[in-house]
Protein backbone atom coordinates (compact mmCIF):
# COMPACT_ATOMS: atom_id res chain seq x y z
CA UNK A 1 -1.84 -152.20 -40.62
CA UNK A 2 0.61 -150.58 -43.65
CA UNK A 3 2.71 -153.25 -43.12
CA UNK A 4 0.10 -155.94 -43.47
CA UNK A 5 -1.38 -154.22 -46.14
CA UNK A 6 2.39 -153.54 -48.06
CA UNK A 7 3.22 -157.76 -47.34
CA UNK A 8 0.03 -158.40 -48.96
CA UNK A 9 0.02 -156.44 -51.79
CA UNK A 10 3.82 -158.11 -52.59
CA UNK A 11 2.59 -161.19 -52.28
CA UNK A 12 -0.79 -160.84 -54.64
CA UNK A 13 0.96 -158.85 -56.93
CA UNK A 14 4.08 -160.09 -57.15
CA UNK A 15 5.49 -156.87 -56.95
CA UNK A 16 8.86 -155.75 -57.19
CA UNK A 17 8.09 -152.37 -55.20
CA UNK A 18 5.41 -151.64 -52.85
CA UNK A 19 5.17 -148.41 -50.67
CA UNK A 20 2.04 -148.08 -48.20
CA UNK A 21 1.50 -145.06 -46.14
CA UNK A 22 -1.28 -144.38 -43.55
CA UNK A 23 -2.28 -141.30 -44.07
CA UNK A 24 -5.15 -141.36 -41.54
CA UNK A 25 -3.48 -140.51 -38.26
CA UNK A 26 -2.26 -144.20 -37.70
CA UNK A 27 -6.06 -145.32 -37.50
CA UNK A 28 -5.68 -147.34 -40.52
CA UNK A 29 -8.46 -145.69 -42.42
CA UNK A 30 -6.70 -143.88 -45.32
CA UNK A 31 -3.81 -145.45 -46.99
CA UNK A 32 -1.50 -144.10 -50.00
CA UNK A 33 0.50 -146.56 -52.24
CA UNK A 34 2.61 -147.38 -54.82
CA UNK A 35 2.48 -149.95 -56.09
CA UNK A 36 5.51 -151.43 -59.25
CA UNK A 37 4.69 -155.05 -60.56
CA UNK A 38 4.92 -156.75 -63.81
CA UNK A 39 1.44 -157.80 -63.65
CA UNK A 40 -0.02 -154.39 -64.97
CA UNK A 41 1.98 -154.41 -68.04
CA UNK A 42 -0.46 -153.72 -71.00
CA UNK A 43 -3.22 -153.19 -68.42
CA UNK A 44 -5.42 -149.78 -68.78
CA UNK A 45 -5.56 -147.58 -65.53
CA UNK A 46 -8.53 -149.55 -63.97
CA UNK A 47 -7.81 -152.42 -64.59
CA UNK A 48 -4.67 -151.70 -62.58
CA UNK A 49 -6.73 -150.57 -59.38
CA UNK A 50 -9.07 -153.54 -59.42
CA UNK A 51 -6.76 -155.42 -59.45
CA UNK A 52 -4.89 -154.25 -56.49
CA UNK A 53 -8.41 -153.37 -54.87
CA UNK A 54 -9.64 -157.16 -55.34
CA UNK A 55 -6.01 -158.51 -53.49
CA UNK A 56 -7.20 -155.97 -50.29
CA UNK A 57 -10.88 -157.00 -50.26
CA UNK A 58 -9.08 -160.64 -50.37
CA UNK A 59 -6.72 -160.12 -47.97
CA UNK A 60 -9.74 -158.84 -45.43
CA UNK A 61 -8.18 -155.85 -44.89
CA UNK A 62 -10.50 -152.70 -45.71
CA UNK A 63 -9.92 -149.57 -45.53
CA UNK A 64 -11.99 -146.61 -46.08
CA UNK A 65 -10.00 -144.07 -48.92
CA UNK A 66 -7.20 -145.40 -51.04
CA UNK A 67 -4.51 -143.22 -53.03
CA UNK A 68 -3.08 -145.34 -55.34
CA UNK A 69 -0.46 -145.70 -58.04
CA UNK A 70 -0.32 -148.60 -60.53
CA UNK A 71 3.24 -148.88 -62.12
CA UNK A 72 4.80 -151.52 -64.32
CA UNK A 73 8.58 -152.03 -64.35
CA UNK A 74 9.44 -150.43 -67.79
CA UNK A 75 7.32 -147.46 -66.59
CA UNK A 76 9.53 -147.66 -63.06
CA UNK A 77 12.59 -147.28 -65.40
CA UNK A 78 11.13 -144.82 -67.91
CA UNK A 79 10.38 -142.68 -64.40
CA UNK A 80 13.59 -142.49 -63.27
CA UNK A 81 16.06 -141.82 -66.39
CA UNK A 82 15.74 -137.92 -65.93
């Protein structure tokens, strides 16, 4: 079901990095992500998570607890120039 859920999420989002963990056990209720796409630039925090919750309630895939994070490609870089 990650994988689903991670092919999804590139596809809605158009992301250029996706990581989806189940964190439940393998049951598929609990996920964590990360999520990188150009699509949240200038978009607040929750505007971020609806908009990755809306692509899973349209893929049809529901799950019961999410961990998210909502990341777009300058903050990627910003991240990782330590």
């Amino acid at each position: 079901m990650a994988d689903a859920l991670q092919s999804k999420l590139v596809a809605a989002l158009q992301a250029t990095h996706v990581e989806v963990v189940d964190v439940s056990g393998g049951c598929g209720a609990k996920f964590e992500a990360v999520i990188v796409s150009p699509q949240f630039e200038g978009k607040k925090l929750l505007q971020r998570h609806r908009q990755v919750l809306s692509s899973v309630l349209e893929a049809n895939i529901c799950t019961g607890s999410r961990s998210i994070s909502c990341i777009f490609d300058a903050e990627m870089n910003e991240e990782n120039s330590c």
